[in-house]
Protein backbone atom coordinates (compact mmCIF):
# COMPACT_ATOMS: atom_id res chain seq x y z
CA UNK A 1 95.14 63.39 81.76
CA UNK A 2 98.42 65.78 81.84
CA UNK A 3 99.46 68.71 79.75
CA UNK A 4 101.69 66.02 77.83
CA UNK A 5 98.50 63.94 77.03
CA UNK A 6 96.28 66.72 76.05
CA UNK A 7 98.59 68.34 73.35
CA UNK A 8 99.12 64.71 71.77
CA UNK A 9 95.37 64.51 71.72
CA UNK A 10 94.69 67.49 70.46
CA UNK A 11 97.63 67.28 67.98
CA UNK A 12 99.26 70.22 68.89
CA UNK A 13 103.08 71.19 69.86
CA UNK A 14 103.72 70.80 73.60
CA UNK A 15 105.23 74.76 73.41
CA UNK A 16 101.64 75.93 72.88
CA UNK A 17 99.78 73.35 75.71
CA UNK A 18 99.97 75.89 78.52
CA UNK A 19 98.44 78.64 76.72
CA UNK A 20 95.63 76.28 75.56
CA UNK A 21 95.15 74.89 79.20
CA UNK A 22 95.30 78.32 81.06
CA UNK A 23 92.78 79.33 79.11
CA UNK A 24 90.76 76.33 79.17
CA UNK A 25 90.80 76.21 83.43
CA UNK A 26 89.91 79.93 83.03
CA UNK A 27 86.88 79.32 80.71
CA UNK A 28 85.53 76.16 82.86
CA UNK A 29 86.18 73.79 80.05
CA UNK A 30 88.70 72.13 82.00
CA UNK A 31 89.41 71.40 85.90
CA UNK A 32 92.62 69.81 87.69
CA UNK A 33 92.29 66.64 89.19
CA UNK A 34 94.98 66.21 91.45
CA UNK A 35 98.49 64.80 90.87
CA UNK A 36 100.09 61.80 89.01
CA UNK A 37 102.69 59.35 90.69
CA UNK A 38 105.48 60.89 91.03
CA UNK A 39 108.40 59.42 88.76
CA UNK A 40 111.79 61.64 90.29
CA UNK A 41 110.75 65.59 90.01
CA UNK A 42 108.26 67.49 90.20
CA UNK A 43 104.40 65.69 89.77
CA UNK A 44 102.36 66.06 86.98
CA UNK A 45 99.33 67.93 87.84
CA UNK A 46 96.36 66.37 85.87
CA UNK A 47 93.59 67.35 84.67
CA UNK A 48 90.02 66.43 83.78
CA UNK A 49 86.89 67.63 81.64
CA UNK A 50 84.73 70.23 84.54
CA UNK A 51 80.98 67.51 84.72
CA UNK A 52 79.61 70.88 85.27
CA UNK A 53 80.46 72.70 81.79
CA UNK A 54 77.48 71.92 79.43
CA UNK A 55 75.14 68.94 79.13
CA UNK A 56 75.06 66.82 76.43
CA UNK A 57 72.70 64.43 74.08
CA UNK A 58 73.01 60.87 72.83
CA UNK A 59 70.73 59.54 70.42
CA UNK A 60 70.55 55.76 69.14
CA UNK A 61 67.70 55.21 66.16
CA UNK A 62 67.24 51.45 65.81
CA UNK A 63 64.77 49.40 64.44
CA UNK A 64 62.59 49.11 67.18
CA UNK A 65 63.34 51.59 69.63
CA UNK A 66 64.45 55.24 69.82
CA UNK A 67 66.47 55.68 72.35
CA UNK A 68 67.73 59.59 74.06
CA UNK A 69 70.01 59.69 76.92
CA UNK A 70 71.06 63.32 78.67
CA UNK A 71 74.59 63.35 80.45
CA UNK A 72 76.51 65.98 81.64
CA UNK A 73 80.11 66.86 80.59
CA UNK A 74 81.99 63.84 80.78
CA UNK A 75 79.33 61.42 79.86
CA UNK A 76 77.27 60.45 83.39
CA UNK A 77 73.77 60.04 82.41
CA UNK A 78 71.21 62.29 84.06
CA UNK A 79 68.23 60.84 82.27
CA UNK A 80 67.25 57.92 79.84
CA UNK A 81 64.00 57.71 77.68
CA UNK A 82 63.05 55.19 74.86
CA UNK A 83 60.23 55.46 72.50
CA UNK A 84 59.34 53.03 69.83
CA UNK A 85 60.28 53.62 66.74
CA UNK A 86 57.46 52.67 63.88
CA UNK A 87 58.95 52.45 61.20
CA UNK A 88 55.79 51.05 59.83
CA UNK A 89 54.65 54.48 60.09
CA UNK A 90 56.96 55.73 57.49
CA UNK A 91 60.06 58.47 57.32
CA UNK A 92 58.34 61.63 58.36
CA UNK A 93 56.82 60.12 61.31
CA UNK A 94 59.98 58.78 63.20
CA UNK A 95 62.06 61.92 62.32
CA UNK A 96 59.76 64.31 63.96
CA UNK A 97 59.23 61.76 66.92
CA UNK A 98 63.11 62.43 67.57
CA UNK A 99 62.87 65.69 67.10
CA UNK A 100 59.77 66.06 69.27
CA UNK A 101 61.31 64.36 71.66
CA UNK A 102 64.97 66.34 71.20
CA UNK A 103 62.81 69.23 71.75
CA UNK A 104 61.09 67.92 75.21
CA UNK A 105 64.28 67.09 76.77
CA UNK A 106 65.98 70.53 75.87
CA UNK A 107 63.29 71.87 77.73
CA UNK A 108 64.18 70.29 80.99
CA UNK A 109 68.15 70.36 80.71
CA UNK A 110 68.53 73.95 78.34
CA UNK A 111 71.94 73.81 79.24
CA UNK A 112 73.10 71.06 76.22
CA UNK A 113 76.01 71.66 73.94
CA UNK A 114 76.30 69.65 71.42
CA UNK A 115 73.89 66.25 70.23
CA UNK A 116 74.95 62.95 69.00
CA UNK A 117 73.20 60.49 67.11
CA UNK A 118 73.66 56.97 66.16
CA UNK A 119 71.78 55.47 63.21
CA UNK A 120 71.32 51.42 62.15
CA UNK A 121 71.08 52.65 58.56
CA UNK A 122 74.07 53.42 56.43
CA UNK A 123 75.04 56.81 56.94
CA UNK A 124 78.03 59.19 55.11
CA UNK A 125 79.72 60.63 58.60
CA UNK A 126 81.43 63.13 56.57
CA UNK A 127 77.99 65.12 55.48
CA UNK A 128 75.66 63.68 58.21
CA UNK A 129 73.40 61.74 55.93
CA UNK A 130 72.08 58.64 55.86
CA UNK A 131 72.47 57.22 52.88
CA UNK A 132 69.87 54.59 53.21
CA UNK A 133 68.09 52.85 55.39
CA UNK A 134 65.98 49.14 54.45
CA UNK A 135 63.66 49.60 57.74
CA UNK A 136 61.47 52.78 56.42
CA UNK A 137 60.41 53.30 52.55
CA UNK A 138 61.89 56.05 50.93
CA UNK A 139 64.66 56.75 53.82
CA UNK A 140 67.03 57.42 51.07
CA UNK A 141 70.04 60.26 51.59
CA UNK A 142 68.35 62.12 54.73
CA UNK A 143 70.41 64.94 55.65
CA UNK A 144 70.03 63.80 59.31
CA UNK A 145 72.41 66.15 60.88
CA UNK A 146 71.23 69.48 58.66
CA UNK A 147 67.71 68.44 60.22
CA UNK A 148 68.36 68.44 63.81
CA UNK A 149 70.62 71.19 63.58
CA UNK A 150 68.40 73.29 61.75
CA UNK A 151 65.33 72.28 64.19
CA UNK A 152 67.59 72.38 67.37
CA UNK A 153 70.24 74.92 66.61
CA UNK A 154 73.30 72.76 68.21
CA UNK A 155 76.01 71.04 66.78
CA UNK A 156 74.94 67.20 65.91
CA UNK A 157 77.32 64.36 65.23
CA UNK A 158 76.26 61.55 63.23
CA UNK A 159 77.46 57.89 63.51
CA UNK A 160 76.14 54.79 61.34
CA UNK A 161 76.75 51.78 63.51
CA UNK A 162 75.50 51.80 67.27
CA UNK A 163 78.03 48.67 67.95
CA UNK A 164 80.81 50.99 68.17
CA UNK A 165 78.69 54.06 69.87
CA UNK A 166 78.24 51.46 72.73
CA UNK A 167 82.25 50.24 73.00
CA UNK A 168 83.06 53.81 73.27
CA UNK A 169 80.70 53.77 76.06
CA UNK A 170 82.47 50.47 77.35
CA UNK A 171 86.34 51.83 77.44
CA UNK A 172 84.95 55.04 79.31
CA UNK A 173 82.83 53.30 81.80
CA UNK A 174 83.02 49.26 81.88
CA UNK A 175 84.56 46.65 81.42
CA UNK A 176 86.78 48.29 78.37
CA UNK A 177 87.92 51.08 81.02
CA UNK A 178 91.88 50.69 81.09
CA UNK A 179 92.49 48.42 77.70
CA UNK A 180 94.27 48.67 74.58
CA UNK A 181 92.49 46.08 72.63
CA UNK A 182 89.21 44.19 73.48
CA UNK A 183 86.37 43.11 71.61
CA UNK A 184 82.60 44.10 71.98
CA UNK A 185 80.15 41.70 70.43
CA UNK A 186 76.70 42.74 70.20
CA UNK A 187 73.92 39.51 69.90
CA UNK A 188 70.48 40.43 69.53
CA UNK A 189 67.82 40.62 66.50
CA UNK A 190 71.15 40.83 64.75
CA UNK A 191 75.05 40.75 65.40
CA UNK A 192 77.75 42.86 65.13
CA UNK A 193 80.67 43.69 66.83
CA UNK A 194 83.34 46.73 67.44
CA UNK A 195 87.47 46.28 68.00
CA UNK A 196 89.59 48.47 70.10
CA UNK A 197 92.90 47.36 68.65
CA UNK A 198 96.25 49.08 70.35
CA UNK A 199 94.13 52.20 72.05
CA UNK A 200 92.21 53.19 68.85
CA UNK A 201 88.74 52.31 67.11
CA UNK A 202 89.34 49.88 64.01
CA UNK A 203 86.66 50.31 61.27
CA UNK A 204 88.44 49.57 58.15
CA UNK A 205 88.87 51.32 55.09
CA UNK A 206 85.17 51.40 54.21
CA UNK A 207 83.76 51.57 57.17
CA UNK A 208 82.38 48.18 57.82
CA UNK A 209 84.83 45.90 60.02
CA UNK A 210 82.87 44.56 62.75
CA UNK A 211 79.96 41.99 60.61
CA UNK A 212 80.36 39.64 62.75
CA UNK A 213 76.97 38.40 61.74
CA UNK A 214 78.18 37.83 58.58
CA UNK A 215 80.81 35.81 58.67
CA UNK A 216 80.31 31.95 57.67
CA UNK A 217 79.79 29.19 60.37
CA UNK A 218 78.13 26.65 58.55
CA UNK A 219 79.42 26.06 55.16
CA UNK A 220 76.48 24.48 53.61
CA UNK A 221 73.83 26.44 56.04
CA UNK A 222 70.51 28.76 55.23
CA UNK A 223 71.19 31.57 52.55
CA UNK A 224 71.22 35.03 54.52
CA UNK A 225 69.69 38.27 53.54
CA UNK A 226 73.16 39.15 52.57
CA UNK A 227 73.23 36.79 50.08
CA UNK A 228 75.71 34.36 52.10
CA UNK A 229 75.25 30.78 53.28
CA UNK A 230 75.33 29.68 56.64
CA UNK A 231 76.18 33.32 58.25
CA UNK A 232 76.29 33.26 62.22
CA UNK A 233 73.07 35.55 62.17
CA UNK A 234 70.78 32.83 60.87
CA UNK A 235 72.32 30.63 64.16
CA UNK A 236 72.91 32.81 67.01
CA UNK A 237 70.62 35.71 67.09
CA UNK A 238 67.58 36.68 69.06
CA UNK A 239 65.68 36.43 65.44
CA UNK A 240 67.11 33.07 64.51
CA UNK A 241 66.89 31.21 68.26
CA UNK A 242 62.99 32.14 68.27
CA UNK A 243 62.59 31.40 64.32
CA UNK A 244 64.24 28.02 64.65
CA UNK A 245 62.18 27.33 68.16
CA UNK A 246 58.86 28.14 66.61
CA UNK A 247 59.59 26.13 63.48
CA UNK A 248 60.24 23.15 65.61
CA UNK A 249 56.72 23.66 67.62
CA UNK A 250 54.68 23.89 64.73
CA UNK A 251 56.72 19.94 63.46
CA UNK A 252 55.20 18.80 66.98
CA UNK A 253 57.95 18.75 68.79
CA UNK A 254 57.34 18.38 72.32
CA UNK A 255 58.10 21.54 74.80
CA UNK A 256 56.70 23.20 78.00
CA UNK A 257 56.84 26.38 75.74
CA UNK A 258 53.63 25.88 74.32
CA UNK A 259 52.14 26.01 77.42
CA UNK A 260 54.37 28.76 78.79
CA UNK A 261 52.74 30.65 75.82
CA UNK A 262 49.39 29.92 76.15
CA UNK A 263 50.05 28.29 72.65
CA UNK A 264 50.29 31.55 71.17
CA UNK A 265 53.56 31.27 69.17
CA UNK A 266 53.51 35.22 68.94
CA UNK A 267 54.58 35.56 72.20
CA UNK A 268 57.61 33.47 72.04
CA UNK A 269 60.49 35.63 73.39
CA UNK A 270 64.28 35.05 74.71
CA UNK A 271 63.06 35.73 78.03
CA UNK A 272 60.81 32.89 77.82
CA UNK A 273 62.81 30.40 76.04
CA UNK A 274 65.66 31.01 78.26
CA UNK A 275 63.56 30.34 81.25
CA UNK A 276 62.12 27.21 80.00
CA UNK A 277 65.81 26.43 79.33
CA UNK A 278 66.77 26.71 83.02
CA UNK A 279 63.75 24.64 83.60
CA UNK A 280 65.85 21.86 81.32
CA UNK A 281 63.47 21.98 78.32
CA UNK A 282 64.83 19.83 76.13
CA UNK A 283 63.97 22.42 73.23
CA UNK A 284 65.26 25.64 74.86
CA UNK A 285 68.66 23.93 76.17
CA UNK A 286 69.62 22.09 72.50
CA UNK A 287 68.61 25.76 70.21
CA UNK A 288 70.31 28.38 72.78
CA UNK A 289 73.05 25.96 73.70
CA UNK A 290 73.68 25.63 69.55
CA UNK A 291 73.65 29.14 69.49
CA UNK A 292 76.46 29.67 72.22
CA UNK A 293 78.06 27.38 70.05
CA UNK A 294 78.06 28.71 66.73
CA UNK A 295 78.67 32.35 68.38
CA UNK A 296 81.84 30.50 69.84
CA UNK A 297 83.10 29.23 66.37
CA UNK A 298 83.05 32.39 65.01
CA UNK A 299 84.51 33.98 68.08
CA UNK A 300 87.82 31.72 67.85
CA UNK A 301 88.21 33.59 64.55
CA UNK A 302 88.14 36.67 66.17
CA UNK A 303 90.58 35.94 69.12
CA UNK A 304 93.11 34.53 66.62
CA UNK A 305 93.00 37.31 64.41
CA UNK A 306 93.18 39.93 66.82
CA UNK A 307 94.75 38.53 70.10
CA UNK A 308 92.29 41.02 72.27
CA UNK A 309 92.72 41.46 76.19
CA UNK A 310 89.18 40.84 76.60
CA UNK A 311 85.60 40.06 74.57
CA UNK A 312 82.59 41.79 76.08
CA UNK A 313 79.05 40.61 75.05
CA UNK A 314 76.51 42.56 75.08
CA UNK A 315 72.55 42.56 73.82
CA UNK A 316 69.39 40.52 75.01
CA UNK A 317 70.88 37.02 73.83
CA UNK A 318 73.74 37.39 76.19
CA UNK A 319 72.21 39.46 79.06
CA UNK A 320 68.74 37.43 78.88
CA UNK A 321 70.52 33.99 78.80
CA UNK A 322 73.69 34.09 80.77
CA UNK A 323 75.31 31.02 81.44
CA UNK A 324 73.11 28.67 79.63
CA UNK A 325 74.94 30.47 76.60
CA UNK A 326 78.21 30.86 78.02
CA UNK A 327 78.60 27.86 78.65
CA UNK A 328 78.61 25.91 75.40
CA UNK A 329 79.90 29.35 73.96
CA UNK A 330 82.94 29.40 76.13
CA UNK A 331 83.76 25.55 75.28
CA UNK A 332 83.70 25.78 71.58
CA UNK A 333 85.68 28.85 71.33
CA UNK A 334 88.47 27.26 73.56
CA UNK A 335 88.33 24.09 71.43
CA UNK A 336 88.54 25.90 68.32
CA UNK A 337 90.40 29.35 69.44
CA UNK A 338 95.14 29.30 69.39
CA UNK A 339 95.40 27.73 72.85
CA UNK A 340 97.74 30.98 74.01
CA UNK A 341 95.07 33.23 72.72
CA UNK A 342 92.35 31.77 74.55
CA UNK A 343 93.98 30.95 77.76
CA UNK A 344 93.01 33.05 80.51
CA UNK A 345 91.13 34.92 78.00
CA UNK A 346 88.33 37.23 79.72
CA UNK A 347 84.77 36.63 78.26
CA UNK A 348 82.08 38.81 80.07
CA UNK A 349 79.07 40.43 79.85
CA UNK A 350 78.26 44.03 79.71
CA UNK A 351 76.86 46.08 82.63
CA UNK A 352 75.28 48.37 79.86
CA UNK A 353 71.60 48.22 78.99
CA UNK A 354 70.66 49.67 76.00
CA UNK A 355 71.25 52.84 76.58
CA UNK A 356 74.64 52.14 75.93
CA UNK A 357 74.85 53.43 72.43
CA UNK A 358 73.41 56.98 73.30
CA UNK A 359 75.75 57.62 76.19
CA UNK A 360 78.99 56.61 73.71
CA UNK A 361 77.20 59.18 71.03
CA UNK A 362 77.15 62.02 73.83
CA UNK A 363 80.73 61.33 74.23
CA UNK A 364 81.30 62.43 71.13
CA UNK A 365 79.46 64.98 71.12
CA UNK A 366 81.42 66.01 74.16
CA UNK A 367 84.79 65.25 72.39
CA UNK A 368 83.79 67.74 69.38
CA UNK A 369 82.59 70.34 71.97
CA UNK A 370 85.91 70.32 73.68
CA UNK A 371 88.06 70.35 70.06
CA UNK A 372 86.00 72.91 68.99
CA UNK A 373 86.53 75.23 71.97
CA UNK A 374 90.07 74.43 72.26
CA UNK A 375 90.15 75.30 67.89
CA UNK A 376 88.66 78.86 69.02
CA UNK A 377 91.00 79.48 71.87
CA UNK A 378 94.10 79.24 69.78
CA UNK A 379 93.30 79.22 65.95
CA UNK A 380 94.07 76.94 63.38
CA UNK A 381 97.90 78.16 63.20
CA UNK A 382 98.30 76.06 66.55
CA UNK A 383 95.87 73.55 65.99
CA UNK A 384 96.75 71.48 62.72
CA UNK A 385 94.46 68.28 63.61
CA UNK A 386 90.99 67.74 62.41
CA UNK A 387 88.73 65.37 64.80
CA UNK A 388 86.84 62.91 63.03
CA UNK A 389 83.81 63.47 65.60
CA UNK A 390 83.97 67.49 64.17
CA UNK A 391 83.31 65.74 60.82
CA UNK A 392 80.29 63.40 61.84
CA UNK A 393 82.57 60.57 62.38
CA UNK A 394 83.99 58.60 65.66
CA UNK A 395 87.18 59.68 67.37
CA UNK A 396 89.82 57.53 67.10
CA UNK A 397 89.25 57.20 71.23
CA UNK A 398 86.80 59.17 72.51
CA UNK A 399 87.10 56.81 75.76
CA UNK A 400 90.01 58.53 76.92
CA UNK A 401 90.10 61.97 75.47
CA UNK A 402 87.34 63.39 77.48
CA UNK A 403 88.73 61.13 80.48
């Protein structure tokens, strides 16, 4: 980035960027990175976050696994661990397992600055709770970010929805790198999805744009937890694809899963199904291929709404079964999807594993480490803006202000 595109991210009057930025290349916050283009005049000289100034945290809490990544400055991961959650084993137990194992990885990188934690439960970004949380009895208001601060001394940065942690992760590093607007659709025990719309983060005003899952595909389908019929989560998720295939081997119906299984139903799993699929099991190709197609419905809503440069699935439906759902995915969202919206439209798959959504929380971790410093090298008299990551919350673009 230049001078100019530091002082507009930082919200601050171009008059006082050189100050800020001496001082910041002086302090190793900040390193140059050669030259832009040239346009007529003299070149821009650019410059970057230094890798080197701190390490950082990322922490993503689901429902079945815990998951802690450690990158340095400007978000390259230096180590991943997961660790199941048990939630079965109530609220006490998984909040010192993340801090126990907070506390093992400071031990081998002491050099961290800041943590960042994403959390499937609802959560208040301003104070760092979470507000509630259906997976553990009695996780009700948990002053998440009080607790690891107090146990771990370091700022923490708290984020309710792990969809969005992970897109951050995607404009930074993958296949969002470069875009204004692109979607990122997450499919696995449940849906959701996060929109980059002209350069910045949309969440809406209460927080919740992005339930996919929720939205209606079949008008006169199952009722949903939520209290909807026919939502795409009862159709298209890891949960419903091994619900509906089980159902329909216990009617009888004829499949080489049963003996893929051992006829142990238990161990029915999208890695399984989608390989009997390939193997054209009549079963596995009609229930995945449905749910390509039902994700694709609801997709064509998506694209005509919001016209995105790109959609980018991610999650163990898409990355387990590949084409076998693209294909019927990719067919009904061009029959039902504005023909100019979907032409030439971009449809991939993430690179990401699940890590994903720990390395986009130590990004903004990094982001409020870098406001922060710049806030104590000039004062508030320069520095009007407040980051929404220094308040718990995500940055508008994280992707590019640490870039």
């Amino acid at each position: 980035m230049s001078r100019s595109d530091l002082a507009e991210m930082m919200n601050i009057a171009p008059s006082h960027v050189g100050v800020l930025t001496r001082k910041a290349l002086n302090d190793g916050y900040l390193i140059e990175d050669g030259f832009a283009p040239s346009q007529g005049g003299r070149r821009r000289v650019l410059l970057k976050a230094n890798p080197n100034f701190a390490k950082l945290i990322g922490v993503d809490i689901g429902r079945a696994r815990i998951r802690i990544v450690v990158t340095d400055f400007v978000g390259k991961t230096l180590n991943y661990k997961w660790l199941p959650t048990e939630t079965f084993k109530g609220k006490d137990h998984v909040l010192r397992a993340v801090c126990d194992e907070l506390k093992a990885q400071l031990s081998l990188f002491p050099s961290v600055a800041a943590i960042g934690i994403t959390h499937s439960g609802v959560i208040d970004p301003q104070a760092g709770k979470v507000l509630f949380w259906p997976m553990v009895q009695g996780w009700e208001n948990i002053p998440l970010r009080q607790i690891i601060e107090d146990d771990h001394g370091l700022p923490t940065f708290v984020v309710g929805d792990s969809v969005r942690a992970a897109a951050i992760t995607e404009k930074r590093f993958g296949h969002g790198k470069g875009l204004n607007s692109f979607v990122l659709v997450a499919v696995g025990w449940g849906i959701g999805a996060a929109m980059y719309v002209n350069g910045h983060m949309h969440v809406g005003r209460d927080g919740l744009a992005g339930e996919l899952g929720h939205t209606t595909v079949a008008e006169d389908g199952e009722i949903c937890s939520c209290g909807n019929q026919g939502c795409l989560e009862l159709y298209s998720s890891a949960a419903a694809i091994i619900r509906r295939i089980r159902s329909e081997l216990e009617r009888g119906v004829s499949s080489s899963l049963i003996q893929d299984v051992g006829g142990v139903l238990e161990q029915l799993s999208m890695e399984v199904t989608v390989a009997a699929a390939k193997s054209h099991d009549r079963l596995s190709e009609r229930v995945v291929s449905e749910a390509g197609m039902h994700l694709g419905i609801a997709l064509a809503s998506m694209v005509n709404l919001l016209n995105p440069e790109k959609v980018i699935l991610t999650g163990s439906v898409p990355q387990v079964a590949g084409e076998v759902l693209l294909g019927p995915l990719l067919y009904s969202l061009r029959q039902r999807g504005l023909p100019r919206a979907v032409k030439d439209l971009p449809v991939v798959v993430s690179e990401f594993g699940e890590e994903a959504a720990a390395v986009g929380m130590a990004l903004v971790a990094g982001e409020g480490v870098f406001k922060a410093c710049c806030r104590e090298m000039q004062g508030n008299d320069i520095y009007p803006g407040d980051s929404p990551a220094l308040r718990g919350g995500v940055s508008p673009d994280p992707g590019r202000s640490m870039a």
